[in-house]
Protein backbone atom coordinates (compact mmCIF):
# COMPACT_ATOMS: atom_id res chain seq x y z
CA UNK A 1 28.56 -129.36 -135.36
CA UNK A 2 29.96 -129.75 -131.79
CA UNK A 3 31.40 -133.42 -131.04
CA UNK A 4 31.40 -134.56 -127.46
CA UNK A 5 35.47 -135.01 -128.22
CA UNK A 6 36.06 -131.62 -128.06
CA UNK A 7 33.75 -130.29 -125.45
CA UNK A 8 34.45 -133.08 -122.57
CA UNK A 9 32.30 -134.96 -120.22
CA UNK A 10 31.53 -131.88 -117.94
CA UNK A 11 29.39 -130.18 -120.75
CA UNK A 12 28.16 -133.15 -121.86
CA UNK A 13 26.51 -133.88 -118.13
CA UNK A 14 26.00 -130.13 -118.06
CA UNK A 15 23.95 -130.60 -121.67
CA UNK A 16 21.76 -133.25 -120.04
CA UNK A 17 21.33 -131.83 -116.95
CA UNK A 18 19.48 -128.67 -118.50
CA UNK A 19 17.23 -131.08 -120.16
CA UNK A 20 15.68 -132.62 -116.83
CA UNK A 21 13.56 -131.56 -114.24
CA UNK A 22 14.96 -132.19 -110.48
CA UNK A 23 12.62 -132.76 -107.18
CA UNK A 24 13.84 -130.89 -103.81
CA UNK A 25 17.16 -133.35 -102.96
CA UNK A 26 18.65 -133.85 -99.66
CA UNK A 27 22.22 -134.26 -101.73
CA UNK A 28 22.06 -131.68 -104.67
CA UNK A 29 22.91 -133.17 -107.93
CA UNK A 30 26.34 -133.27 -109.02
CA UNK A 31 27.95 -134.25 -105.52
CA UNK A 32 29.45 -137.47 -105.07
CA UNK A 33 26.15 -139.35 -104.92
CA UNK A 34 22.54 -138.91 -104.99
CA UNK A 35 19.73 -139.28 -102.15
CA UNK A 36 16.24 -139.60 -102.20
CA UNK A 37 14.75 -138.77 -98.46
CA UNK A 38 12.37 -141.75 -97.84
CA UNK A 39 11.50 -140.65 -94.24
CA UNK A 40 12.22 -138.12 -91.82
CA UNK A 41 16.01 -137.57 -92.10
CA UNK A 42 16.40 -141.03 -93.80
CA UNK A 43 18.14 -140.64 -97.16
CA UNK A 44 18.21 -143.61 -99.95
CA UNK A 45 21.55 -142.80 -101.12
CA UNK A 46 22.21 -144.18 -104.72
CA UNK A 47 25.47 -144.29 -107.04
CA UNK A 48 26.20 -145.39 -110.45
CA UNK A 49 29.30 -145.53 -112.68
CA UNK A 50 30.97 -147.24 -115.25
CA UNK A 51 34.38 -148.97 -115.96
CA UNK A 52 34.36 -148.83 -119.50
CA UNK A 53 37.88 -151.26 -121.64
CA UNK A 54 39.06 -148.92 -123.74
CA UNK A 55 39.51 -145.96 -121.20
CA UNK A 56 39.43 -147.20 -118.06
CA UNK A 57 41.24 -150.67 -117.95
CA UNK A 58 45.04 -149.97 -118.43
CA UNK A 59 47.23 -152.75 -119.69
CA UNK A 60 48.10 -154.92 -117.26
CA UNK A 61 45.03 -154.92 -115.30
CA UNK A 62 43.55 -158.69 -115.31
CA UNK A 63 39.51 -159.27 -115.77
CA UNK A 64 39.49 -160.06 -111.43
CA UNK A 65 40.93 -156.33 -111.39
CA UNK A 66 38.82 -154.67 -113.44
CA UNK A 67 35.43 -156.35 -111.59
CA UNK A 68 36.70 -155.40 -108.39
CA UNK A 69 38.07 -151.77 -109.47
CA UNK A 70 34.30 -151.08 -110.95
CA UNK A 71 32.87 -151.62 -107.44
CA UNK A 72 35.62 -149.64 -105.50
CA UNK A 73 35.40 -146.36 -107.29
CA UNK A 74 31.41 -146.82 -106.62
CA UNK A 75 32.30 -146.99 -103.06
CA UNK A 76 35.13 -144.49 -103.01
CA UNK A 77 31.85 -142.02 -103.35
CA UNK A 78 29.86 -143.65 -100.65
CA UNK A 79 33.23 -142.78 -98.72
CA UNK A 80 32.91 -138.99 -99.49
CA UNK A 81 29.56 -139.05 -97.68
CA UNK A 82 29.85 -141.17 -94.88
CA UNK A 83 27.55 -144.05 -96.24
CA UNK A 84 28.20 -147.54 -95.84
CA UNK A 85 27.09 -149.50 -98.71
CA UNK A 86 24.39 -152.21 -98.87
CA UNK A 87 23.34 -153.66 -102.01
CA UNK A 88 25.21 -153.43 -105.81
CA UNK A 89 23.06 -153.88 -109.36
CA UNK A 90 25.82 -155.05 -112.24
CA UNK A 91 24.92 -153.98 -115.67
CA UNK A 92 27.65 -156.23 -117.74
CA UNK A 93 28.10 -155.12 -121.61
CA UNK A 94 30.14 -158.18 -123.24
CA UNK A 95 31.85 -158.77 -126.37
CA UNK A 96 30.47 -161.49 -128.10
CA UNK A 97 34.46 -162.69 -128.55
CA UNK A 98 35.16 -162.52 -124.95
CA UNK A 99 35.96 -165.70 -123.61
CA UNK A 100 33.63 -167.16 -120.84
CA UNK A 101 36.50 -167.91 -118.40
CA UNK A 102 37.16 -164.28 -118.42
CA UNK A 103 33.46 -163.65 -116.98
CA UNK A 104 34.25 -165.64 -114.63
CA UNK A 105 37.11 -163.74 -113.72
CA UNK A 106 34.83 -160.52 -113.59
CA UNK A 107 32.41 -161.97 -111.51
CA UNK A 108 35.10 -163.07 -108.91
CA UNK A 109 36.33 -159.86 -109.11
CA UNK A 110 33.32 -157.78 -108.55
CA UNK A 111 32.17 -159.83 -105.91
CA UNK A 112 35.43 -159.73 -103.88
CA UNK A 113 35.13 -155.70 -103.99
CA UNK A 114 31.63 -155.80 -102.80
CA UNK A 115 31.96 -158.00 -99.86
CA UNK A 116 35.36 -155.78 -99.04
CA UNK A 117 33.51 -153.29 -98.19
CA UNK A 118 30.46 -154.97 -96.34
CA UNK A 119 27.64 -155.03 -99.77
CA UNK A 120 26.61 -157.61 -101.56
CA UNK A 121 25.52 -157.74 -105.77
CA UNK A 122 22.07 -158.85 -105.68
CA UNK A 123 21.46 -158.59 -109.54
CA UNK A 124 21.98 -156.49 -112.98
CA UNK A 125 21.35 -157.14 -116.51
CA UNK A 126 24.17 -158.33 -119.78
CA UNK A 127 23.69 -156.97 -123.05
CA UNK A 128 26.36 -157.36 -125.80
CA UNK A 129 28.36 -154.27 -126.14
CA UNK A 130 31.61 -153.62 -128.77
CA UNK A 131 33.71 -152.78 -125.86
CA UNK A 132 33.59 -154.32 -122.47
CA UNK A 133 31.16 -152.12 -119.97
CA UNK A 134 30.91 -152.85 -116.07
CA UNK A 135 28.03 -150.37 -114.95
CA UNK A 136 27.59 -150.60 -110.92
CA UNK A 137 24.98 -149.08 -109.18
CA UNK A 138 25.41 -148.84 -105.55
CA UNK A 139 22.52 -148.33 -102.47
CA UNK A 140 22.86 -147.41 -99.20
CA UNK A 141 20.85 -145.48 -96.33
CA UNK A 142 21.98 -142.67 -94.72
CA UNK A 143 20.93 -139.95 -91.70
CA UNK A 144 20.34 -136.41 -93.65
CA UNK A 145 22.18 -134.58 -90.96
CA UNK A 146 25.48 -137.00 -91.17
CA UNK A 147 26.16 -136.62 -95.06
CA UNK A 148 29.07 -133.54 -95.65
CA UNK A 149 28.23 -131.84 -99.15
CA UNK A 150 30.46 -130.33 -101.01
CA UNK A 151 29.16 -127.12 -100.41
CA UNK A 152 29.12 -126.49 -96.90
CA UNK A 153 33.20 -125.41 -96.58
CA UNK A 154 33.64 -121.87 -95.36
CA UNK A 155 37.07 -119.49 -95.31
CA UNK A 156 39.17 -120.96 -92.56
CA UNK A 157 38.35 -124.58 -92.63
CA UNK A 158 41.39 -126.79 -92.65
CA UNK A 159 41.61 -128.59 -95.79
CA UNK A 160 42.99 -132.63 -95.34
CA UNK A 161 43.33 -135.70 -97.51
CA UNK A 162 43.64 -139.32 -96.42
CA UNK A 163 46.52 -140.47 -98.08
CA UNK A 164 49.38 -139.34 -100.26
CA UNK A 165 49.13 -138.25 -104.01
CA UNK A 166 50.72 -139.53 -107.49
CA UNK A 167 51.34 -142.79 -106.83
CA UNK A 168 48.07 -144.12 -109.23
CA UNK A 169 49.94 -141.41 -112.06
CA UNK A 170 53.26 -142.92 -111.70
CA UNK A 171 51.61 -146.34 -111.82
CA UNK A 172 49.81 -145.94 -115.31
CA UNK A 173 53.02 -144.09 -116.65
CA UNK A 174 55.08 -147.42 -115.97
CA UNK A 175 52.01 -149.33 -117.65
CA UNK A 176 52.07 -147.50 -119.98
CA UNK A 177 55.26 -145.48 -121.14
CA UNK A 178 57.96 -147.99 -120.05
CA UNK A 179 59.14 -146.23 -117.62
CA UNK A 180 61.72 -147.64 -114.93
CA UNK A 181 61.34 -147.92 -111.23
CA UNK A 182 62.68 -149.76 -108.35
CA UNK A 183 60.98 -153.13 -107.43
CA UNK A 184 59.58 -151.92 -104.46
CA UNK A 185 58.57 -148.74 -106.11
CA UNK A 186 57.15 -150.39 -108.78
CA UNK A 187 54.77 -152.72 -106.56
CA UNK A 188 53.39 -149.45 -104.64
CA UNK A 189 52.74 -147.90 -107.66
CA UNK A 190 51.50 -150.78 -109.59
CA UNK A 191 48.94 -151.57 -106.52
CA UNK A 192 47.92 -148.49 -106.33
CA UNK A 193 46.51 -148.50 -110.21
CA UNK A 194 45.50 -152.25 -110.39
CA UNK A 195 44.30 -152.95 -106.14
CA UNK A 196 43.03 -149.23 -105.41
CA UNK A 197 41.47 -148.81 -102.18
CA UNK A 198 38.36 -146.45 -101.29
CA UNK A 199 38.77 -144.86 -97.63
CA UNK A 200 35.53 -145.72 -96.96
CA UNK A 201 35.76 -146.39 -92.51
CA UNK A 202 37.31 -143.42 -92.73
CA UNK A 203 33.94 -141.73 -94.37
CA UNK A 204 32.07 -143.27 -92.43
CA UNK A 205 33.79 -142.40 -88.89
CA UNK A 206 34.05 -138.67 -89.91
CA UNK A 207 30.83 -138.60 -91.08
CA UNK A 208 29.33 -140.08 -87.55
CA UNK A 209 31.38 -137.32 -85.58
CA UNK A 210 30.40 -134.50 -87.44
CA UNK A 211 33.70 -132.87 -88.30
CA UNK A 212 33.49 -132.99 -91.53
CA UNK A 213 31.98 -129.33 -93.45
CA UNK A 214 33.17 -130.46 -96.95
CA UNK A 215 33.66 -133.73 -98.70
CA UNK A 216 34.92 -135.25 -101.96
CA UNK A 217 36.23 -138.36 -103.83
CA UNK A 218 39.51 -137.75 -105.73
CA UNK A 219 39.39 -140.02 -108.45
CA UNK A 220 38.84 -137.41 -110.89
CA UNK A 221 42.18 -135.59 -109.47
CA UNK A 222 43.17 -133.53 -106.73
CA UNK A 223 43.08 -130.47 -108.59
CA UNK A 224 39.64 -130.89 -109.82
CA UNK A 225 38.22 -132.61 -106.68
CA UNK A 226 39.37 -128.84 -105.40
CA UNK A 227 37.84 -127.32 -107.58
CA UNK A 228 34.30 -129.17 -107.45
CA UNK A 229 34.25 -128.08 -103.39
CA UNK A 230 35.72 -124.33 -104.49
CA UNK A 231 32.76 -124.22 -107.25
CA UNK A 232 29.48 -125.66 -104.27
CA UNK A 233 30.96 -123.87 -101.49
CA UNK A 234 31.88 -120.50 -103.54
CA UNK A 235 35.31 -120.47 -101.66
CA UNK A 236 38.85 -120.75 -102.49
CA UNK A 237 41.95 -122.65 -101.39
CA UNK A 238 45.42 -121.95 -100.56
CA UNK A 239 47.77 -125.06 -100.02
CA UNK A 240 50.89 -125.00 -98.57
CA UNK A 241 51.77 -128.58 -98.04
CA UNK A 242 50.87 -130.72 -101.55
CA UNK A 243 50.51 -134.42 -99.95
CA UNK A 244 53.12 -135.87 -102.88
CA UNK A 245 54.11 -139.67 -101.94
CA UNK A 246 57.53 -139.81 -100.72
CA UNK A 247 58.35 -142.53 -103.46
CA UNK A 248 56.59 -140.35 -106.27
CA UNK A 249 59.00 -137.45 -105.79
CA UNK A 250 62.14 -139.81 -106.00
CA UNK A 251 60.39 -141.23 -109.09
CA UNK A 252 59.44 -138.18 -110.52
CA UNK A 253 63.34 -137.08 -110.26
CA UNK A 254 64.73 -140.37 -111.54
CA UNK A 255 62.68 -140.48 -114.39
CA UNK A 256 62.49 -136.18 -114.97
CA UNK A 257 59.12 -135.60 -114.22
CA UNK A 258 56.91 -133.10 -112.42
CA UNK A 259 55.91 -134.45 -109.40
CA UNK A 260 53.56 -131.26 -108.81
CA UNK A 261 51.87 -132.67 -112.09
CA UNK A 262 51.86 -136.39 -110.88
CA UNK A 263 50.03 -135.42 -107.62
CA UNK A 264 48.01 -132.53 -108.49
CA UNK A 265 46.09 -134.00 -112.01
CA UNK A 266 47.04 -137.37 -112.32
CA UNK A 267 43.52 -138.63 -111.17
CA UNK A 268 42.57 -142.07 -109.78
CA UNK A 269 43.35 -141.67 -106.11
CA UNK A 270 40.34 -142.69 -104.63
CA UNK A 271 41.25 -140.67 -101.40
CA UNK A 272 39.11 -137.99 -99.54
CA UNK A 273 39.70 -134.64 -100.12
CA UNK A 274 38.25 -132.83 -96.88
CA UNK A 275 37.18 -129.16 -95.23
CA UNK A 276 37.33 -130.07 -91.90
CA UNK A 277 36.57 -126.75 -89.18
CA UNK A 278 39.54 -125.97 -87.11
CA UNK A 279 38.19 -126.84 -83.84
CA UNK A 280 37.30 -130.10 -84.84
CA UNK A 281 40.74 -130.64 -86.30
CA UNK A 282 42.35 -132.86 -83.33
CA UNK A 283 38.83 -134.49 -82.89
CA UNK A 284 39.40 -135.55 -86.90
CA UNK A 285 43.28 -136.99 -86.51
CA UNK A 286 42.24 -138.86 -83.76
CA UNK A 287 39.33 -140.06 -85.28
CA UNK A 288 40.99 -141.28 -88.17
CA UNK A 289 43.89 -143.08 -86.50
CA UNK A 290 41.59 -144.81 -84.26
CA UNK A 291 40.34 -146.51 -87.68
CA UNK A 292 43.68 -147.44 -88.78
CA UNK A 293 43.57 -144.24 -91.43
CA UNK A 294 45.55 -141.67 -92.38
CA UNK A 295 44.78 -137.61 -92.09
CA UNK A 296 46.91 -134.93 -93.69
CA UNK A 297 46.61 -131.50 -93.38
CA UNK A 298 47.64 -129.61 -96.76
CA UNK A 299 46.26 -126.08 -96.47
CA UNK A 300 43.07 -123.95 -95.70
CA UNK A 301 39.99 -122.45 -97.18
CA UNK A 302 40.24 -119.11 -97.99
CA UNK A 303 37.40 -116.25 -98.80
CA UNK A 304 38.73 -115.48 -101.91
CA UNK A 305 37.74 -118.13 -104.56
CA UNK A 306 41.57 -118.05 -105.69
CA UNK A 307 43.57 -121.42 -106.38
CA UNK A 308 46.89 -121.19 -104.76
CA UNK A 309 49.61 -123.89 -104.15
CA UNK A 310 53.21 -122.57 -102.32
CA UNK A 311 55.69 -125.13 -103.79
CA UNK A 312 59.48 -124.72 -103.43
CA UNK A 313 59.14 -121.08 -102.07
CA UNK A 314 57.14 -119.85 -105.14
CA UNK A 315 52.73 -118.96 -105.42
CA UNK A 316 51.62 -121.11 -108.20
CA UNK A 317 48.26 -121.03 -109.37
CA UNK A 318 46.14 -124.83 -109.56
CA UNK A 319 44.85 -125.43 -112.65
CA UNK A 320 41.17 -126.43 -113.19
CA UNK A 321 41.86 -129.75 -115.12
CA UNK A 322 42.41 -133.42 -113.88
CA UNK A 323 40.41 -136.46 -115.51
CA UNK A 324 37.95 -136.50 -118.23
CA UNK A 325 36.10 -138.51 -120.02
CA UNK A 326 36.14 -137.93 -124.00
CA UNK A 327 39.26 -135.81 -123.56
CA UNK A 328 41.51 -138.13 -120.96
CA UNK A 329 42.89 -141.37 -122.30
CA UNK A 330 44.20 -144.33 -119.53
């Protein structure tokens, strides 16, 4: 008898997936979101996903946090699609112990990270769960044409990210493991665990411009977010400039750590990982700035479905692995 512990959350959607039967999509299933076309290149674009105590809150993170967090990494996948959010549905599993000033606190908190990013919670259920569950579901509307998949990159595309890597990994390490940084180190990294941030105007201007071949949220990793395009688009990458935060590689020395490791698997980035065609690549940066964002080129799609990273001089291959549930512990 196989227990879900073992095999990971990948076969476990895999498992169900086989199990149901799919109408023609406009977004296949298993990108970022899904979309129901309602009219003539007018998608419904829907999300859900859960924030779940025992795995997903790290110590330190208050009740306001968590709300807000469960909303953000809904949007961080609007972001990968170029789709500005509307409307949020709350399903709220509770403890029966949990104290009611602490609901309060969620509700605060989940409400701030909707109106952030221009949506509003119009409803939801509570239930009483043994752990506490915050299950968003996100809707949105989108044009067909305007949404990048994750399957459209294609050999020669320039791969970018918006924003710098490891800085969430270094964060849960000093929740976590103790671990000593400077002050000011320790309040970027901290943030970046307990206040993440989806890059959701930059989505949403890329998207618009049509620059954009391949797109993907990160907060399963950059390795694996990678991966996910490699696997849609049947491509490969080679990266020659691993977007490592400044501050993570003096970390990762200080404390003798990888800082390859931090970036590449750590997981809950919340950044978009991008294919972006070379003649649009100017178009992009400027595109991007002009929202107050950040674009950084780290390498290009290749043919061959190889994954390549040149670090320090030397061809090392990227590993498929970065977060999972049943396996990966906060």
């Amino acid at each position: 008898m196989v227990i879900v512990k073992e095999v990971g959350e990948r076969r476990v959607i895999e498992a169900i997936r086989q199990e149901l039967i799919f109408p023609r999509a406009p977004i296949p299933f298993g990108d970022d979101v899904s979309g129901v076309e309602i009219e003539r290149n007018k998608v419904a674009v829907l999300k859900t996903d859960m924030l779940v105590g025992k795995t997903d809150i790290p110590h330190g993170m208050s009740f306001w946090q968590a709300g807000r967090k469960a909303v953000v990494m809904n949007v961080s996948d609007f972001a990968a699609k170029g789709v500005k959010p509307l409307a949020v549905l709350v399903s709220l599993g509770v403890p029966p112990s949990f104290l009611e000033k602490d609901v309060v606190q969620l509700a605060r908190g989940l409400n701030v990270g909707a109106r952030e990013y221009g949506a509003y919670i119009l409803g939801g259920d509570t239930g009483e769960a043994s752990d506490l569950v915050i299950s968003c579901s996100l809707f949105g509307l989108g044009e067909r044409r305007l949404i990048p998949l994750r399957s459209d990159a294609r050999a020669g595309d320039v791969v970018a990210v918006t924003g710098f890597f490891g800085k969430s990994a270094a964060g849960l390490k000093l929740l976590s493991r103790g671990i000593s940084a400077s002050k000011s180190f320790s309040k970027v990294f901290l943030d970046a665990v307990l206040l993440p941030k989806a890059r959701l105007k930059e989505g949403l201007a890329l998207a618009k411009a049509k620059v954009v071949s391949g797109s993907i949220d990160s907060s399963d990793g950059l390795a694996w977010s990678l991966y996910e395009i490699a696997k849609a688009s049947h491509v490969g990458f080679f990266i020659d400039n691993l977007p490592v935060a400044p501050e993570v590689s003096q970390f990762a020395k200080r404390n003798q750590l990888d800082p390859l490791e931090l970036a590449l698997y750590g997981g809950e980035e919340y950044e978009l990982v991008l294919t972006i065609k070379p003649r649009f690549w100017k178009k992009a940066l400027r595109i991007v700035n002009q929202v107050g964002g950040s674009l950084l080129r780290i390498g290009e799609v290749t043919e061959k479905t190889d994954m390549v990273l040149r670090w320090n001089g030397k061809t090392v291959a990227i590993e498929p692995k970065g977060w999972e549930h049943f396996k990966s512990r906060a």
